[in-house]
PDB file of N, CA and C in Angstrom:
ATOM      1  N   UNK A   1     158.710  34.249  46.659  1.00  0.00           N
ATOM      2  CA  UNK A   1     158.293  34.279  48.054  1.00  0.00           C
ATOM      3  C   UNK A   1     159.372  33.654  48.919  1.00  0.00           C
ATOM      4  N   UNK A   2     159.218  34.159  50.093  1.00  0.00           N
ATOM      5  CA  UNK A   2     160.126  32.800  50.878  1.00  0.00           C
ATOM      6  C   UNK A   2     159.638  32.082  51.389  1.00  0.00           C
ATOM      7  N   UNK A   3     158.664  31.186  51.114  1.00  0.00           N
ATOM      8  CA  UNK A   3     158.111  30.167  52.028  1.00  0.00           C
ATOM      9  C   UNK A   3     158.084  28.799  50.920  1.00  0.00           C
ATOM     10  N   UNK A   4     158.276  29.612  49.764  1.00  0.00           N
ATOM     11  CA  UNK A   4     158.624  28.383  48.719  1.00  0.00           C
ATOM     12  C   UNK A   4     159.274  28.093  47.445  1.00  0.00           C
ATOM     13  N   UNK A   5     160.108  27.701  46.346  1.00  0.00           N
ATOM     14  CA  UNK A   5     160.190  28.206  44.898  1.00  0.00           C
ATOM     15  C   UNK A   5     158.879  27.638  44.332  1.00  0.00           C
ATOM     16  N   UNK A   6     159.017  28.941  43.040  1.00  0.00           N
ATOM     17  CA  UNK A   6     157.921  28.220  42.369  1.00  0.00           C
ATOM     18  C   UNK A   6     158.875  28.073  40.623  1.00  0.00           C
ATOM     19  N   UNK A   7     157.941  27.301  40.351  1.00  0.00           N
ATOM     20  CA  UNK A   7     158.433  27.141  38.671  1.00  0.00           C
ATOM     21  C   UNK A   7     157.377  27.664  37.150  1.00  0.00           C
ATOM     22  N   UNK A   8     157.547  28.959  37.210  1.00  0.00           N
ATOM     23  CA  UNK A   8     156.177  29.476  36.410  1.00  0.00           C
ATOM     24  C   UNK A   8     156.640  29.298  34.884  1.00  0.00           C
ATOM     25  N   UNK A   9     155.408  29.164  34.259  1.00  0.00           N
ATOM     26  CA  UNK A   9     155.301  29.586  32.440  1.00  0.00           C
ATOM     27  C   UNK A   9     154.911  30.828  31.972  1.00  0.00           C
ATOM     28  N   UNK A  10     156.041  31.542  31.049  1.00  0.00           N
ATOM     29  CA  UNK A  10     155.954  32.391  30.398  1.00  0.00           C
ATOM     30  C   UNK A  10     156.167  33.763  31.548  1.00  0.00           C
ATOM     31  N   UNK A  11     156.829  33.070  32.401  1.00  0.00           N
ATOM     32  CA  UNK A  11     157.287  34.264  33.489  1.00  0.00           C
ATOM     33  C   UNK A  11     156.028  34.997  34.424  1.00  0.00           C
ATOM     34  N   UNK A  12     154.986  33.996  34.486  1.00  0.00           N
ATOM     35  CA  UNK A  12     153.631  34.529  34.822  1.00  0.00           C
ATOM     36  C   UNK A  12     153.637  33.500  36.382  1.00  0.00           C
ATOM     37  N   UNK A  13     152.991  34.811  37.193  1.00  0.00           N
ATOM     38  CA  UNK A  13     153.825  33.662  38.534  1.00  0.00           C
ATOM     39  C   UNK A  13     151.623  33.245  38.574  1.00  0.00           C
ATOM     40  N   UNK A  14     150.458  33.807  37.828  1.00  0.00           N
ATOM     41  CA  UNK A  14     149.477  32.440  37.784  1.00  0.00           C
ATOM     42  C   UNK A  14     149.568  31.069  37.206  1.00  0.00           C
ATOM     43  N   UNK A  15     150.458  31.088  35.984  1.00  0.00           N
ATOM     44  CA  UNK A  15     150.684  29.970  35.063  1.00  0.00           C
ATOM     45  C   UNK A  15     151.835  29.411  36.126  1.00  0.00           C
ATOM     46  N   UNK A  16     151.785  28.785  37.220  1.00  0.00           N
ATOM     47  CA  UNK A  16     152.831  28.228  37.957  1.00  0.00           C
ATOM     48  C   UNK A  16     152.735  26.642  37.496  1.00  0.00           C
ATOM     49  N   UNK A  17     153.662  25.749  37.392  1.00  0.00           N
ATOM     50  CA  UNK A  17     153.827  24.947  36.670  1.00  0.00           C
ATOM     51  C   UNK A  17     153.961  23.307  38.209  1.00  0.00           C
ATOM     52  N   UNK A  18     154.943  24.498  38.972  1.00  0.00           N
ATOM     53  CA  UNK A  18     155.013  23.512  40.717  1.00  0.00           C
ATOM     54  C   UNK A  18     155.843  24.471  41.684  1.00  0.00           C
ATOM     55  N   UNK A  19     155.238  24.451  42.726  1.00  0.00           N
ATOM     56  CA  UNK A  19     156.121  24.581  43.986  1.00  0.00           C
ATOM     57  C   UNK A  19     156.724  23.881  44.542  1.00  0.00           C
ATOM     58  N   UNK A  20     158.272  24.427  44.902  1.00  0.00           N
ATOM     59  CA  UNK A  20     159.056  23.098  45.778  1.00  0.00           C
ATOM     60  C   UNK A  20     159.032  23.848  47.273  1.00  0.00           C
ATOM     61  N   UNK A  21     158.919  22.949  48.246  1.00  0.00           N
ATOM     62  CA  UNK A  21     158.841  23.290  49.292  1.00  0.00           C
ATOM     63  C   UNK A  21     160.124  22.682  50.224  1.00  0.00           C
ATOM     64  N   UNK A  22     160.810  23.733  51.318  1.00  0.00           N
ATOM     65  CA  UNK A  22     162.015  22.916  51.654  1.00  0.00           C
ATOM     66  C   UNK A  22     162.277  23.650  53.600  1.00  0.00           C
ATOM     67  N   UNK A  23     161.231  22.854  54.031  1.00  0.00           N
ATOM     68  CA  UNK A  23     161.276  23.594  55.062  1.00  0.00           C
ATOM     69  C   UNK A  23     162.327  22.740  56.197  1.00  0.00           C
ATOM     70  N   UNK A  24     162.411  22.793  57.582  1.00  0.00           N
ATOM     71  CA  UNK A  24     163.336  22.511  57.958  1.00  0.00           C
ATOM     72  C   UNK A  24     163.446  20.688  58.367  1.00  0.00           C
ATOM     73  N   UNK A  25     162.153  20.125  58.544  1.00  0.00           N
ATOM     74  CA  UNK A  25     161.810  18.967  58.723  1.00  0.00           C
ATOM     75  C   UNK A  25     161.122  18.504  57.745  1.00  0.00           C
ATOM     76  N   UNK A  26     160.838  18.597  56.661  1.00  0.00           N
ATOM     77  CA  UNK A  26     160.493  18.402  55.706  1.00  0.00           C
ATOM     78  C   UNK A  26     160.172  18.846  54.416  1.00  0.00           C
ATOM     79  N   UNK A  27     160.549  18.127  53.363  1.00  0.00           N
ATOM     80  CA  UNK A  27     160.609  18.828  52.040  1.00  0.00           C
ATOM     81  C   UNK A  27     159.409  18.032  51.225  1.00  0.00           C
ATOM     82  N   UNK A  28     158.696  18.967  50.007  1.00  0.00           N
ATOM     83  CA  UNK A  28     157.510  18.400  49.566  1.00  0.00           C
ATOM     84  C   UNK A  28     157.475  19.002  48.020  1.00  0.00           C
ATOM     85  N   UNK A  29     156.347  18.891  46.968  1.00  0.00           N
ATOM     86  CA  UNK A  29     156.803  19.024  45.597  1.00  0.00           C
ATOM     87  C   UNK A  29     154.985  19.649  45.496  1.00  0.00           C
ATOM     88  N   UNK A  30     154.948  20.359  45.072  1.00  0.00           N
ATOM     89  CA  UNK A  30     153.014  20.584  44.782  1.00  0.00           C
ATOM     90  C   UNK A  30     152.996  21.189  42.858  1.00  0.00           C
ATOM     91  N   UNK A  31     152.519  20.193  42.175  1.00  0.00           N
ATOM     92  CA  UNK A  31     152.223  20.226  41.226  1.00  0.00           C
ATOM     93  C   UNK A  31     150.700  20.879  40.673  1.00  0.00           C
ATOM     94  N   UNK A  32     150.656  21.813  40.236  1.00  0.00           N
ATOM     95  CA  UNK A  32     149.206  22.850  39.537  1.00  0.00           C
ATOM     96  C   UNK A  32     148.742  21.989  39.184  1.00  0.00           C
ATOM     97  N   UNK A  33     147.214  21.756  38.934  1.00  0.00           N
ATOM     98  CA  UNK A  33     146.494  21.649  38.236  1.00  0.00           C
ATOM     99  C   UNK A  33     145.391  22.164  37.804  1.00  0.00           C
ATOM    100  N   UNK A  34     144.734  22.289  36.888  1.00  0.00           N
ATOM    101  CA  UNK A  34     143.233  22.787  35.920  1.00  0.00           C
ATOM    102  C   UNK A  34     142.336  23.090  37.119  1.00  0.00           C
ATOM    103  N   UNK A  35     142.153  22.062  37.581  1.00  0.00           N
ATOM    104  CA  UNK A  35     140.691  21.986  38.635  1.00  0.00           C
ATOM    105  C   UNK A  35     141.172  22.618  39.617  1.00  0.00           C
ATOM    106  N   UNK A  36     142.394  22.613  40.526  1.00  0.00           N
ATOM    107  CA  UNK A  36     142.620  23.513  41.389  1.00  0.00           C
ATOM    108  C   UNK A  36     142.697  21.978  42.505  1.00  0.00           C
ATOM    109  N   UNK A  37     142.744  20.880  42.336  1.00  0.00           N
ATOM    110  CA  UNK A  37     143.146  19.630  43.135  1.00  0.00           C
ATOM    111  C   UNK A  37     144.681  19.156  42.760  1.00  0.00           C
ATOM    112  N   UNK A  38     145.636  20.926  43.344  1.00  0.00           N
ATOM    113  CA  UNK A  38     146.760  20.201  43.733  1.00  0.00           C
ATOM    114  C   UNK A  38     147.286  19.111  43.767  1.00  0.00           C
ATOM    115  N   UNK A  39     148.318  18.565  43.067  1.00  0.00           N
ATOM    116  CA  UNK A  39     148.798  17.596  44.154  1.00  0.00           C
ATOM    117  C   UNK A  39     149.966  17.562  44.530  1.00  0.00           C
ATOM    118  N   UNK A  40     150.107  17.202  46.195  1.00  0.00           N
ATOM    119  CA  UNK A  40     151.458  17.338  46.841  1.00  0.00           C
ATOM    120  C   UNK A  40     152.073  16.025  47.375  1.00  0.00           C
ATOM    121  N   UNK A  41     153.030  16.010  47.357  1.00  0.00           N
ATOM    122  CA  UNK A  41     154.148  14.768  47.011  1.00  0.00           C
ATOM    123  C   UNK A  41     155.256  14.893  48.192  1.00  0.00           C
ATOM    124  N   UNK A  42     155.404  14.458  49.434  1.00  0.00           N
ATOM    125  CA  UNK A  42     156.536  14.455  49.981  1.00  0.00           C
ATOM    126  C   UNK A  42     157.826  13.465  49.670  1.00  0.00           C
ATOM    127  N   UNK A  43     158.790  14.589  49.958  1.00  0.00           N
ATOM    128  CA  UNK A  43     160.318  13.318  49.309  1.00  0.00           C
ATOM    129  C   UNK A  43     161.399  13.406  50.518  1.00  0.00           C
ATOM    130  N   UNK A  44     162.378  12.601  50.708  1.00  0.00           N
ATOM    131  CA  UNK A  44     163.373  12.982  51.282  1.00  0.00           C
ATOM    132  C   UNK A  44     164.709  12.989  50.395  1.00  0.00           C
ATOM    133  N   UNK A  45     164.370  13.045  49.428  1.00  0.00           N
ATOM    134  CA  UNK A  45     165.704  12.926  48.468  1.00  0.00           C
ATOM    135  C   UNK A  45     165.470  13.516  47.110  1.00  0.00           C
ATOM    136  N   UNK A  46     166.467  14.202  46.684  1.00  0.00           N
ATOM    137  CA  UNK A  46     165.739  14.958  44.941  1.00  0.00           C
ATOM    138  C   UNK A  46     165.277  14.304  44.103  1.00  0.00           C
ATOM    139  N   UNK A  47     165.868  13.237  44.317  1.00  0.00           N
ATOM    140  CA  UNK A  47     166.178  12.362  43.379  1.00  0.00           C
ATOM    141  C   UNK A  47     164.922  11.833  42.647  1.00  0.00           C
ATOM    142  N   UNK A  48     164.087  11.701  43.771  1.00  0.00           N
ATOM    143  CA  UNK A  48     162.958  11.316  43.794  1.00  0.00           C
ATOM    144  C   UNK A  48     162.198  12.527  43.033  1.00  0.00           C
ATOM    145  N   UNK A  49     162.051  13.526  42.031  1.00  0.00           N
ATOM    146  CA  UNK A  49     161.565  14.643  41.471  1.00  0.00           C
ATOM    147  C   UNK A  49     161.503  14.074  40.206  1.00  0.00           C
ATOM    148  N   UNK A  50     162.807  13.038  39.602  1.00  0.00           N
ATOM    149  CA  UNK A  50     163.145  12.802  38.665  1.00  0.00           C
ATOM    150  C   UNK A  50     161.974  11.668  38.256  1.00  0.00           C
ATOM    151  N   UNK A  51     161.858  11.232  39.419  1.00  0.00           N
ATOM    152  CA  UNK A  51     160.237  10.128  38.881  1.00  0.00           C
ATOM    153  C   UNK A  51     159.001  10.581  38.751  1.00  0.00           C
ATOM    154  N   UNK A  52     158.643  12.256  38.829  1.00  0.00           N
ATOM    155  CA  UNK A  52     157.400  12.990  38.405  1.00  0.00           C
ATOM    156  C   UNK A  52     157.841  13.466  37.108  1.00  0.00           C
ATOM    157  N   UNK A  53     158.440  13.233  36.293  1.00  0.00           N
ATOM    158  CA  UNK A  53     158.979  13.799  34.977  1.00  0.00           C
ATOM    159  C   UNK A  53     158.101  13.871  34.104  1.00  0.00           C
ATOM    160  N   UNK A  54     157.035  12.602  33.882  1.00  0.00           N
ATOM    161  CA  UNK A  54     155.977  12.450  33.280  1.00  0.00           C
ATOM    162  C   UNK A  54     154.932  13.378  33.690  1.00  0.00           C
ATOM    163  N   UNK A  55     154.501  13.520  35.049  1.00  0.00           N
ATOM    164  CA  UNK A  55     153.169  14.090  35.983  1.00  0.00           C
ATOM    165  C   UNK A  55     153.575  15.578  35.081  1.00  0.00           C
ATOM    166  N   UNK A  56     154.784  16.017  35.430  1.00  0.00           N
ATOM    167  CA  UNK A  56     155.381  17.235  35.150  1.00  0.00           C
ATOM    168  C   UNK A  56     155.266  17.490  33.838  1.00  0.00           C
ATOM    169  N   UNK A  57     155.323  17.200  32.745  1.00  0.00           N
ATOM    170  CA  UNK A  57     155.744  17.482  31.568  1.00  0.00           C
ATOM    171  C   UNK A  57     153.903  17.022  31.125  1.00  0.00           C
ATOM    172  N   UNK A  58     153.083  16.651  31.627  1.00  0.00           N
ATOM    173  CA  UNK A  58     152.049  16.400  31.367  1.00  0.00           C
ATOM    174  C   UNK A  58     151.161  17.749  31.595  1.00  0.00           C
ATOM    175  N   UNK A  59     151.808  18.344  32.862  1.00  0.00           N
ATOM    176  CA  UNK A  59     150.729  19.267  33.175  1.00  0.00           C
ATOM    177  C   UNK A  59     151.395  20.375  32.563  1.00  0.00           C
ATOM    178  N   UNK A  60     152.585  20.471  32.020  1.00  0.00           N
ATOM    179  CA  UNK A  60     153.526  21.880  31.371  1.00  0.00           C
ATOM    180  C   UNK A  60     152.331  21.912  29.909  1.00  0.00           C
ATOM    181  N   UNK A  61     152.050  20.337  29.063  1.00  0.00           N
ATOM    182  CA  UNK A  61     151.580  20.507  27.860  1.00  0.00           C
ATOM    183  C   UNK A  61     150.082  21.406  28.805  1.00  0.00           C
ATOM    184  N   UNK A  62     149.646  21.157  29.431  1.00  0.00           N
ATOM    185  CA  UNK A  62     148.060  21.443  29.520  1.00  0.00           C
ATOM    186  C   UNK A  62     148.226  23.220  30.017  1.00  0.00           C
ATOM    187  N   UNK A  63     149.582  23.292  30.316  1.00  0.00           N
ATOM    188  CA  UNK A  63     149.416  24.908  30.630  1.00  0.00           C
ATOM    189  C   UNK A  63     149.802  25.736  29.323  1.00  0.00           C
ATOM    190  N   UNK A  64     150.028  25.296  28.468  1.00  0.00           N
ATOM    191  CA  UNK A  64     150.822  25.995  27.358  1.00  0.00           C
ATOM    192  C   UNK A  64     150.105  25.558  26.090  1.00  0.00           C
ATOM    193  N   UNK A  65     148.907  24.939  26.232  1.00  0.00           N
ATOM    194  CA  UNK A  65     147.918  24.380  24.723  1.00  0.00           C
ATOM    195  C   UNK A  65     146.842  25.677  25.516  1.00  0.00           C
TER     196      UNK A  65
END
């Protein structure tokens, strides 16, 4: 799309894993979940992505069991 990337599993754009969002005043991170209670994360720096590594790799096991 262009309004956001997404990061899907198994090339399936339902199994989406997170959206990064990078609009012109602000950039934000929205992580899938099971229940459908999103959650979204604003950053001003990438860097800051590297400290959801856990959130991330938590919800990759729950999309792929």
């Amino acid at each position: 799309t262009l309004s956001y990337f997404s990061i899907n599993v198994d090339n399936k754009v339902t199994k989406w894993l997170c959206r990064l969002y990078f609009k012109e005043n602000k950039k934000f991170i929205v992580i899938s979940s099971s229940n459908k209670n999103d959650t979204k994360i604003e950053f001003d720096n990438l860097d800051v992505l590297y400290t959801l590594s856990e959130q991330l790799t938590n919800r990759l096991n729950e999309i792929i069991s």
